[in-house]
N, C-alpha and C. Protein backbone atom coordinates (compact mmCIF):
# COMPACT_ATOMS: atom_id res chain seq x y z
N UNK A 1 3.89 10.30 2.84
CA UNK A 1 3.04 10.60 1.70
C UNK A 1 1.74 11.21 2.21
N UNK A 2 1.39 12.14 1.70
CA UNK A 2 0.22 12.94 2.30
C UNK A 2 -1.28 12.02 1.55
N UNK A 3 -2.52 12.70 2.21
CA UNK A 3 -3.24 11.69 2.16
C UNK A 3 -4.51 13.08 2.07
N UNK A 4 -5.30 12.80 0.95
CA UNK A 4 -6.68 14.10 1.51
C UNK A 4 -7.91 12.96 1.43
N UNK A 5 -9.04 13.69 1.74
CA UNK A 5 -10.12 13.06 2.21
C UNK A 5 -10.89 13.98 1.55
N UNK A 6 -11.38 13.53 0.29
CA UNK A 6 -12.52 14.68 -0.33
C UNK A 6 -14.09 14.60 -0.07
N UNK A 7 -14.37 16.09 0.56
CA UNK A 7 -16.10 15.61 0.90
C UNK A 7 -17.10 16.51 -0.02
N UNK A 8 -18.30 16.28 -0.63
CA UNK A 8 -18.66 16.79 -1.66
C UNK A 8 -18.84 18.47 -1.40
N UNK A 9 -18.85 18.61 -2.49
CA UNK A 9 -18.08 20.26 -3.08
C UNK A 9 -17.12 20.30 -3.07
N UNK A 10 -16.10 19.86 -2.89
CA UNK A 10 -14.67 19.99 -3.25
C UNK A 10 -14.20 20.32 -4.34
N UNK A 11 -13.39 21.14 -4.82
CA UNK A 11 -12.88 21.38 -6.23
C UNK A 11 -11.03 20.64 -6.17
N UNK A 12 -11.09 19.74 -7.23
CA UNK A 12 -10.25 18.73 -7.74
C UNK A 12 -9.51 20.32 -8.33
N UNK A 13 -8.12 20.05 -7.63
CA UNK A 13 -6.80 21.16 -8.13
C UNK A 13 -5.99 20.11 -9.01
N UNK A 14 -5.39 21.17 -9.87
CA UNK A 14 -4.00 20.44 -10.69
C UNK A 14 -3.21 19.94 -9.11
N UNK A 15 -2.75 20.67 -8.00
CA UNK A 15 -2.01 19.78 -6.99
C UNK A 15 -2.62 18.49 -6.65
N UNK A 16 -3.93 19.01 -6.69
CA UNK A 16 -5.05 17.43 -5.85
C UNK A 16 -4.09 16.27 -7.05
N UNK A 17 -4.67 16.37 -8.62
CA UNK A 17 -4.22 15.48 -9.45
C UNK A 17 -3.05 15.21 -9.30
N UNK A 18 -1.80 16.09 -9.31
CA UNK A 18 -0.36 15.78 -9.26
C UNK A 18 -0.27 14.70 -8.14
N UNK A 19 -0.76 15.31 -6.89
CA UNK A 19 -0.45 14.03 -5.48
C UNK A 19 -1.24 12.56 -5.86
N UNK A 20 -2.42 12.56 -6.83
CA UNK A 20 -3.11 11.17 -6.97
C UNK A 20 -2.09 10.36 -7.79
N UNK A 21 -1.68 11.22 -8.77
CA UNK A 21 -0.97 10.69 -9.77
C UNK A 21 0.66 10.13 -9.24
N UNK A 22 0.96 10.72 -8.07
CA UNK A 22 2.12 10.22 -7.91
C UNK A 22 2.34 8.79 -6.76
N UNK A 23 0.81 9.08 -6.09
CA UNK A 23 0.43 7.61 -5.43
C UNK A 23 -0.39 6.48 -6.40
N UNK A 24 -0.31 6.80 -7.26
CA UNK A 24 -1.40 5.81 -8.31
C UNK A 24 -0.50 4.47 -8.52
N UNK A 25 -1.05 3.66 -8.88
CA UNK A 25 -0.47 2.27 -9.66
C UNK A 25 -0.82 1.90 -10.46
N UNK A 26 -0.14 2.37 -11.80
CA UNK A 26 -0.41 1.66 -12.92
C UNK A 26 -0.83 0.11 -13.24
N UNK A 27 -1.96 -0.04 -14.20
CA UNK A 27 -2.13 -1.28 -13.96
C UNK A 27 -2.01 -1.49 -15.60
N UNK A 28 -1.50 -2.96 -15.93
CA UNK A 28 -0.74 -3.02 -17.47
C UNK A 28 -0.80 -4.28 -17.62
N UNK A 29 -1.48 -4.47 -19.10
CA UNK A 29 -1.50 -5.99 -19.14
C UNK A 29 -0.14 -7.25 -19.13
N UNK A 30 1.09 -6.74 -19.16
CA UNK A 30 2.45 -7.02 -20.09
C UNK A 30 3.26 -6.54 -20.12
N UNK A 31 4.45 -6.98 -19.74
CA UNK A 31 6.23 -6.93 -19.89
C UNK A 31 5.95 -5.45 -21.09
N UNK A 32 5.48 -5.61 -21.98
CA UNK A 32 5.41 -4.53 -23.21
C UNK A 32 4.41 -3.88 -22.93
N UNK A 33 3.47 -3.61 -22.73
CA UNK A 33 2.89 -2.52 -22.30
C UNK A 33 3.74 -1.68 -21.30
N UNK A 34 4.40 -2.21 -19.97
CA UNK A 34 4.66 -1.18 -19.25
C UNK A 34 6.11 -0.86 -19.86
N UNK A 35 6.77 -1.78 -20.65
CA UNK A 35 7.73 -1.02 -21.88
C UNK A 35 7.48 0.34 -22.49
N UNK A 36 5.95 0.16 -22.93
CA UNK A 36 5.77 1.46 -23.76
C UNK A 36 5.82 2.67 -23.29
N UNK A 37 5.70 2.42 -21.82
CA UNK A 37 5.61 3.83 -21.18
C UNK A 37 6.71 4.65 -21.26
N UNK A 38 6.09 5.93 -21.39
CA UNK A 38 7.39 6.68 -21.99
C UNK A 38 7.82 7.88 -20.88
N UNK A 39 9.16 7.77 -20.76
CA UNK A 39 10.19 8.14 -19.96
C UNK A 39 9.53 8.20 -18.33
N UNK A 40 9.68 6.83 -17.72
CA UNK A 40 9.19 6.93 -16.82
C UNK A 40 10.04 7.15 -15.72
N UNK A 41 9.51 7.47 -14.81
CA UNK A 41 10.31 7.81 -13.66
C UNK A 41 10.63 7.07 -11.91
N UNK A 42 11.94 7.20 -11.70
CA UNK A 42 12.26 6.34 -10.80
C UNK A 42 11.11 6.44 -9.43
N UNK A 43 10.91 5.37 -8.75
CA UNK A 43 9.86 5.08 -8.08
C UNK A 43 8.53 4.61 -8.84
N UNK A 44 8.17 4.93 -10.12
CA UNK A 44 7.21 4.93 -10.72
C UNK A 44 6.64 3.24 -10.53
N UNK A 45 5.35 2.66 -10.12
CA UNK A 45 5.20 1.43 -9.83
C UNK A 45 3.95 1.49 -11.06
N UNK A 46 4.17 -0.22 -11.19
CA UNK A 46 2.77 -0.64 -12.64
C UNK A 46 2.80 -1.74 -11.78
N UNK A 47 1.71 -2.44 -11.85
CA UNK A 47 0.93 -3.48 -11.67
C UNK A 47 0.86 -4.51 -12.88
N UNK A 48 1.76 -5.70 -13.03
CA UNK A 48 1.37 -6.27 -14.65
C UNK A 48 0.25 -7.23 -13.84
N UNK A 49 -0.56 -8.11 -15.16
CA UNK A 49 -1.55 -8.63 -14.78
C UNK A 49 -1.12 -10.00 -15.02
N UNK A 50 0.03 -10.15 -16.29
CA UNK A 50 0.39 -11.32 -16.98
C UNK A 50 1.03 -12.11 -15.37
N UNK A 51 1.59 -11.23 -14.62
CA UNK A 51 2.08 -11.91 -13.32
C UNK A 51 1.86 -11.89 -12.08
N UNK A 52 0.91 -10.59 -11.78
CA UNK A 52 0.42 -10.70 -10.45
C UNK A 52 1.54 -9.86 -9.82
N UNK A 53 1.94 -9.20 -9.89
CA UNK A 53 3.14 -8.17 -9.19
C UNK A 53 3.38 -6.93 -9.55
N UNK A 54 4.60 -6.16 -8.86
CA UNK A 54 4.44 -4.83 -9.18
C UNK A 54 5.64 -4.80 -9.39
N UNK A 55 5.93 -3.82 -10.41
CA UNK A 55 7.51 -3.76 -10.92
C UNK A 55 7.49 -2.24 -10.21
N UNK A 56 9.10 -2.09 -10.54
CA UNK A 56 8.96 -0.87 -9.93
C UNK A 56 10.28 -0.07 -10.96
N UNK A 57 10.13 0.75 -11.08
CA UNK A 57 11.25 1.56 -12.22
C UNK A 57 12.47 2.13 -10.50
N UNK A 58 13.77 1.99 -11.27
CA UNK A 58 14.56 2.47 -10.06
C UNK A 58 15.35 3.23 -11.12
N UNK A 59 16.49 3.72 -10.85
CA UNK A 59 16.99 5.01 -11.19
C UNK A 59 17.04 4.78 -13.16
N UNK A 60 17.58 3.39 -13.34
CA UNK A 60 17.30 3.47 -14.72
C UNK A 60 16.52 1.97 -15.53
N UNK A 61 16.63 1.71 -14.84
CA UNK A 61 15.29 0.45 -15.13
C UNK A 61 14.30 -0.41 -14.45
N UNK A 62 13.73 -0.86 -14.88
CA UNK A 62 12.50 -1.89 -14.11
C UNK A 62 13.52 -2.72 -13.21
N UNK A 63 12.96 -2.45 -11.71
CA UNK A 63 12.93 -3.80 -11.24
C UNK A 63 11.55 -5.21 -11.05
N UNK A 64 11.81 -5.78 -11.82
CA UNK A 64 10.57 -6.94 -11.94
C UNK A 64 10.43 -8.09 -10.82
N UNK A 65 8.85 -7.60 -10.94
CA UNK A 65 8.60 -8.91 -9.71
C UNK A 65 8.59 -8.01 -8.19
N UNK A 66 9.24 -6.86 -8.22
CA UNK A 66 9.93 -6.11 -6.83
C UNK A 66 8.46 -6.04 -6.02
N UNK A 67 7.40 -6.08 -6.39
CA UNK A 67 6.00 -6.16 -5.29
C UNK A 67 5.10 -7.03 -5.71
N UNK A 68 4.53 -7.20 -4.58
CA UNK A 68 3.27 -8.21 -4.52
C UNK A 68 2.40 -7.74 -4.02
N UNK A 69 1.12 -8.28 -4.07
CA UNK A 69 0.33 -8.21 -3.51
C UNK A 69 -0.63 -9.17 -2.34
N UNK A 70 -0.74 -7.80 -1.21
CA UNK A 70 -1.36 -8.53 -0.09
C UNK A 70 -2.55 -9.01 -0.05
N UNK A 71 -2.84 -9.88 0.12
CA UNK A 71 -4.43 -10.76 0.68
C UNK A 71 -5.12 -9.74 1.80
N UNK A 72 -6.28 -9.23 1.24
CA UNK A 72 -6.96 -8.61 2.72
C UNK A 72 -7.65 -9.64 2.85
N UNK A 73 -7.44 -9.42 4.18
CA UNK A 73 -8.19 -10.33 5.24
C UNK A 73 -10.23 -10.40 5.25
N UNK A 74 -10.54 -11.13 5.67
CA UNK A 74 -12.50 -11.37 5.47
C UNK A 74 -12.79 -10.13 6.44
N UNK A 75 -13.91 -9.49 6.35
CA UNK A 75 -14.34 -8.18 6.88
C UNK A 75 -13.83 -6.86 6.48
N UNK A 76 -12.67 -6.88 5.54
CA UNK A 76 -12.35 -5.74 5.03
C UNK A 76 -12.93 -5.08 3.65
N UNK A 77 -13.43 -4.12 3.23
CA UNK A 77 -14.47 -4.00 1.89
C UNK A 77 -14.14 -3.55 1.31
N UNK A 78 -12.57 -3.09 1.34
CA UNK A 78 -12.15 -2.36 0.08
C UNK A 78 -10.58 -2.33 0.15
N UNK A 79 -9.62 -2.10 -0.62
CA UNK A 79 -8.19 -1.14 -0.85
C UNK A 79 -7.55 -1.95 -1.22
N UNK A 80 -5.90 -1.94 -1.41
CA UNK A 80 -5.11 -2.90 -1.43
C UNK A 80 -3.78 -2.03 -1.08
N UNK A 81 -3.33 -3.60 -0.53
CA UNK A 81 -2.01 -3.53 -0.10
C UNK A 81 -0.93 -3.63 -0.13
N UNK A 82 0.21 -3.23 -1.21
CA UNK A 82 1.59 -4.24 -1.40
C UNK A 82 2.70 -4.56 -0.98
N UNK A 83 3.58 -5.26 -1.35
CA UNK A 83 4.65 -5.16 -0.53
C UNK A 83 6.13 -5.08 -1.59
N UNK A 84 6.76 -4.13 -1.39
CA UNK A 84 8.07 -4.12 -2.37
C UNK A 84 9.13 -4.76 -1.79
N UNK A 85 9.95 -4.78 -2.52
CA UNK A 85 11.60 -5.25 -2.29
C UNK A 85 12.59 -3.96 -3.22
N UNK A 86 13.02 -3.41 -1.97
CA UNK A 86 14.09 -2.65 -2.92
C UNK A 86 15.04 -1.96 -1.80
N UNK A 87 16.28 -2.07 -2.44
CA UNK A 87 17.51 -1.53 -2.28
C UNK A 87 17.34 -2.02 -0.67
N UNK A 88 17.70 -3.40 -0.75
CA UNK A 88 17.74 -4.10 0.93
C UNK A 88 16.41 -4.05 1.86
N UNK A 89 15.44 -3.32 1.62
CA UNK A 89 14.10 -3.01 2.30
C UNK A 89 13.24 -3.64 1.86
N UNK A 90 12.40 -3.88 2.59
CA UNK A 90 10.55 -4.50 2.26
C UNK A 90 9.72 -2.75 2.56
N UNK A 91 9.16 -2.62 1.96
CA UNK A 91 8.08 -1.67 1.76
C UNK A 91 6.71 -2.19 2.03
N UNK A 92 5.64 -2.29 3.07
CA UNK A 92 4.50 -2.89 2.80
C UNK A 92 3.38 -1.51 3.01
N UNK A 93 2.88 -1.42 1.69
CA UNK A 93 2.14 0.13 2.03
C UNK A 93 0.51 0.11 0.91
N UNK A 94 -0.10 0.39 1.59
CA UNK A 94 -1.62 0.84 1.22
C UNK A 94 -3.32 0.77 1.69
N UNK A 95 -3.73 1.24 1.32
CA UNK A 95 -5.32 1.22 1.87
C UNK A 95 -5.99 0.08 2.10
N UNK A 96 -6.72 0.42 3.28
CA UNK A 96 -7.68 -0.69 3.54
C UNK A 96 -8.95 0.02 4.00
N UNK A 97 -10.28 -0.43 4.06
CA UNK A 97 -11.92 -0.26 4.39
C UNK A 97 -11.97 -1.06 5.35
N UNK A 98 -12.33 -1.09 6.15
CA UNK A 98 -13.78 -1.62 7.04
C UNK A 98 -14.32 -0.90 7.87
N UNK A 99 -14.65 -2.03 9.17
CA UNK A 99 -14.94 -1.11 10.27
C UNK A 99 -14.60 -2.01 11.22
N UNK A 100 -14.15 -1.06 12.06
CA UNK A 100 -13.21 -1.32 13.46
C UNK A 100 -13.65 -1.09 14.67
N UNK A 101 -13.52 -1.62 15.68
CA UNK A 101 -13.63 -1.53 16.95
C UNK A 101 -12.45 -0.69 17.56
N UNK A 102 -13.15 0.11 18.57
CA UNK A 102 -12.23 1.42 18.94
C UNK A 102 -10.93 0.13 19.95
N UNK A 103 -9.89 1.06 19.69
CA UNK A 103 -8.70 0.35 20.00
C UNK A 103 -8.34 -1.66 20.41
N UNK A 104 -8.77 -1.64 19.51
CA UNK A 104 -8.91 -3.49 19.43
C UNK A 104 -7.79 -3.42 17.76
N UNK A 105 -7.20 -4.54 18.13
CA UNK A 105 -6.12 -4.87 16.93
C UNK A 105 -7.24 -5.83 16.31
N UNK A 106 -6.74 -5.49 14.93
CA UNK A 106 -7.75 -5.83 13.78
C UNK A 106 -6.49 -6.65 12.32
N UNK A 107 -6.55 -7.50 11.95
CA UNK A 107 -6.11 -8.18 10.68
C UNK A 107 -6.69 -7.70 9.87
N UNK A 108 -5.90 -6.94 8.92
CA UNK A 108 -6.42 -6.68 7.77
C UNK A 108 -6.04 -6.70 6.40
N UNK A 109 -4.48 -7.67 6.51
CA UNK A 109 -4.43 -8.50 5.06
C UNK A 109 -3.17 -9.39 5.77
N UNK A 110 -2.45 -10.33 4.71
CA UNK A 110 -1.36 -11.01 4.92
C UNK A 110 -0.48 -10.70 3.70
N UNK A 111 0.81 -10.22 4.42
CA UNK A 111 1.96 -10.64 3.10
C UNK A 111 2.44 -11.78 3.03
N UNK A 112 2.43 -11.89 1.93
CA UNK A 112 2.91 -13.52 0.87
C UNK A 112 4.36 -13.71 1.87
N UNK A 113 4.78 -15.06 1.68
CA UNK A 113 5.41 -15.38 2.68
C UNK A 113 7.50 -14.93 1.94
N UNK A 114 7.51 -14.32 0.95
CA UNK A 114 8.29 -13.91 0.07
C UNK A 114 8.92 -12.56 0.43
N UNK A 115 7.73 -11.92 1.52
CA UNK A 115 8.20 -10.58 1.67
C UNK A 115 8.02 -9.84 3.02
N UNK A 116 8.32 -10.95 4.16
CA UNK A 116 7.91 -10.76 5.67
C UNK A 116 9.18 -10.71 6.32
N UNK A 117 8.40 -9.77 7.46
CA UNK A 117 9.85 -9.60 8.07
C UNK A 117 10.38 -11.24 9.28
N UNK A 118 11.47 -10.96 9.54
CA UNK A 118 12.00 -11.90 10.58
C UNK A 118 11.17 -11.73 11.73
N UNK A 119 10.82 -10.79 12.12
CA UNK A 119 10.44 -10.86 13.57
C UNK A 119 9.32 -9.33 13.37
N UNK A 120 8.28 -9.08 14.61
CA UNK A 120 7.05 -8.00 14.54
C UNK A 120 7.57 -6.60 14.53
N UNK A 121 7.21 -5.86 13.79
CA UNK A 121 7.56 -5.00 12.91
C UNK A 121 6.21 -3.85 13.45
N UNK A 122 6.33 -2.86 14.42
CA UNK A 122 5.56 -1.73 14.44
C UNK A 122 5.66 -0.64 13.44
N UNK A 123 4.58 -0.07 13.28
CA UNK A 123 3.99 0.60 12.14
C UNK A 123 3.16 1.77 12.80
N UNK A 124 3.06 3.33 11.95
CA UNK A 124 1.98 4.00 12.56
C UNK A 124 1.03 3.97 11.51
N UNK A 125 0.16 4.59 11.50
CA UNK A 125 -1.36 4.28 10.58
C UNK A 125 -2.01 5.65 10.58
N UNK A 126 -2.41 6.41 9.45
CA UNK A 126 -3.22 7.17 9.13
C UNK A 126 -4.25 6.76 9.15
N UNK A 127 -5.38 7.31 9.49
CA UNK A 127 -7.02 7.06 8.82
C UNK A 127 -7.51 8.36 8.38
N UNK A 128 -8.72 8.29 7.45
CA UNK A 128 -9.18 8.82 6.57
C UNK A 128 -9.81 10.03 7.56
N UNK A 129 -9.86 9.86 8.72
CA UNK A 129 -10.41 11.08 9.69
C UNK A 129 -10.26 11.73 10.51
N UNK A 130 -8.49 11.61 10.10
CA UNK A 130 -7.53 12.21 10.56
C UNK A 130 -6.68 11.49 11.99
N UNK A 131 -7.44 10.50 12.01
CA UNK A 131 -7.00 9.70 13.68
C UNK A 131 -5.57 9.12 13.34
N UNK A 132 -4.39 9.34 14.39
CA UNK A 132 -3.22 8.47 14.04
C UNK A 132 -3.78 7.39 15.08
N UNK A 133 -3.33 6.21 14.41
CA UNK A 133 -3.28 4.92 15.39
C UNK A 133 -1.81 4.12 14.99
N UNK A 134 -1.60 2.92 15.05
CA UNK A 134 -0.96 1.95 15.63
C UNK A 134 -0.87 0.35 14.55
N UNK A 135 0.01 0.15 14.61
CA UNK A 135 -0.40 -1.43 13.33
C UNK A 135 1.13 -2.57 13.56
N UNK A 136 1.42 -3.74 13.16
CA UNK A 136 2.31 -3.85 13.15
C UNK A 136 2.40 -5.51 11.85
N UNK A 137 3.14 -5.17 11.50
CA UNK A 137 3.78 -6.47 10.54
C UNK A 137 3.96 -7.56 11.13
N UNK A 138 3.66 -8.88 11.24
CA UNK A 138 4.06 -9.58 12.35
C UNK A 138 4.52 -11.07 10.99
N UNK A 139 5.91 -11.34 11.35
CA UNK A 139 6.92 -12.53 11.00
C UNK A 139 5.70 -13.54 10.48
N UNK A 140 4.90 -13.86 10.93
CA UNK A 140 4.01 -14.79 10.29
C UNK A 140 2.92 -14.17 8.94
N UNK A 141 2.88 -13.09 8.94
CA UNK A 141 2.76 -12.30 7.79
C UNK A 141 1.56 -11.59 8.38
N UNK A 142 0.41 -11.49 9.27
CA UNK A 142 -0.41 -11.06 9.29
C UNK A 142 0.20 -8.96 9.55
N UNK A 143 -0.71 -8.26 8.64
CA UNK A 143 -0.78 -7.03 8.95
C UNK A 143 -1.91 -6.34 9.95
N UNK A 144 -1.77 -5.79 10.94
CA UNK A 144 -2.63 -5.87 12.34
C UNK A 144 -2.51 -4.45 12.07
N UNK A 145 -3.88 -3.33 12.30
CA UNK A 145 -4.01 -2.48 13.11
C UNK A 145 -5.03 -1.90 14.33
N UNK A 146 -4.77 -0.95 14.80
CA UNK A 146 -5.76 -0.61 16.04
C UNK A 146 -6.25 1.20 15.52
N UNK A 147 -7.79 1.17 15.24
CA UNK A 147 -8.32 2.35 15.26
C UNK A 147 -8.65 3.15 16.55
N UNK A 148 -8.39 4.17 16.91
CA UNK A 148 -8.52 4.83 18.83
C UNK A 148 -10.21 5.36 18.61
N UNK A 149 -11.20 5.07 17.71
CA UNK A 149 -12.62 5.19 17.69
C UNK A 149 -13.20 4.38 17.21
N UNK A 150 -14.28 3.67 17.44
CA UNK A 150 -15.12 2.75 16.95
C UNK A 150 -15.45 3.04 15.64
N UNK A 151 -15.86 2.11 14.47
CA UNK A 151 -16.50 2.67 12.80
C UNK A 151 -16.11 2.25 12.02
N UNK A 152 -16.28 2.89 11.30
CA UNK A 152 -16.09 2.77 9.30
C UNK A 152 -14.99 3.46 9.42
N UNK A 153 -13.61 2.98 8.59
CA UNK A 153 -12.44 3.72 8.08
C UNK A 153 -11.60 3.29 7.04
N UNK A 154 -11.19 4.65 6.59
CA UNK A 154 -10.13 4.06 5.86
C UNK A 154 -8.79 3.71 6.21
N UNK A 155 -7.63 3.19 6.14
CA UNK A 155 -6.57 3.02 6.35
C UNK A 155 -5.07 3.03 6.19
N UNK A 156 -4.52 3.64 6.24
CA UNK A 156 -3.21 3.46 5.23
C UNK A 156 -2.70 3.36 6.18
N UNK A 157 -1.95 2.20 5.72
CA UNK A 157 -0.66 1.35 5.95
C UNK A 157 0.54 1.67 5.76
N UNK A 158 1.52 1.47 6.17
CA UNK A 158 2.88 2.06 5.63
C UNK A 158 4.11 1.15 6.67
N UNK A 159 4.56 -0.04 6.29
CA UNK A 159 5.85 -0.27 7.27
C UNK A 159 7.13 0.10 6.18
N UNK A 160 8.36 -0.69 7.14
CA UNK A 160 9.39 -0.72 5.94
C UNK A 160 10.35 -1.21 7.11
N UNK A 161 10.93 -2.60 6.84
CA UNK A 161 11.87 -3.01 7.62
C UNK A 161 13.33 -3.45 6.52
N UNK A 162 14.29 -4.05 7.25
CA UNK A 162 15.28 -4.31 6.52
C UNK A 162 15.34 -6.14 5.87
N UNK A 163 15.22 -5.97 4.58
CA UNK A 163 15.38 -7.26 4.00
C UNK A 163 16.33 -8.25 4.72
């Protein structure tokens, strides 16, 4: 999934919107609210509030309950993280803030104990400034990565092991 980094003056394109819109997560108070949505599309994820999870639409209906959400860890200042269940896979994917110490492994949320893998699970990692680094899922749930420069960043996450 591609990722931009907007710095001021930028002009917001119909593509810019299309790519936000297709990483977005709906957020919905209710089983019926994200009912109402009309003709939605497979992959499409909502956030209900009535339960604390993320459903996820698959080729022709909701799967419910299919994500959660991760706990970031203390020192992190912003994003979130979830974790799906689908078609035999765990999915654990999204943003995180802080600031990091150049190549030092860093905790920066936990998955619920519902959606971890068996055993440590390597991961690669985007940041917001173009740096690839390093992360890994680890069986006890903590999500770990390593920034290769000292600072402020953003993070995206992305594993996916087998249920």
């Amino acid at each position: 999934m591609t990722y931009k980094d907007f710095t001021a003056g930028d002009i917001f394109t119909a593509d810019d919107a299309d790519l936000l819109m297709r990483q977005g997560l709906i957020v919905v108070a209710d089983q019926a609210a994200r009912d109402a949505i009309i003709a939605p599309t497979e992959g499409m994820r909502v956030y209900r509030l009535d339960t604390h999870a993320v459903d996820i639409h698959g080729q022709y209906e909701w799967e419910t309950g299919a994500g959660v959400v991760c706990a970031l860890d203390s020192g992190m200042t912003g994003g979130a993280v979830f974790a799906y269940r689908r078609d035999g896979l765990i999915l654990v994917e999204g943003y995180v803030s802080g600031t990091f110490v150049a190549n030092v492994t860093t905790n920066v949320c936990n998955v619920p104990a519902t959606h971890r893998p068996r055993d440590t699970r390597g991961h690669p990692t985007a940041w917001s400034n173009g740096e690839l680094g390093w992360g890994w899922v680890h069986s006890g749930g903590n999500v770990a990565v390593r920034k290769p420069t000292a600072g402020a960043g953003n993070c995206y996450v992305q594993a996916v092991y087998i249920d």
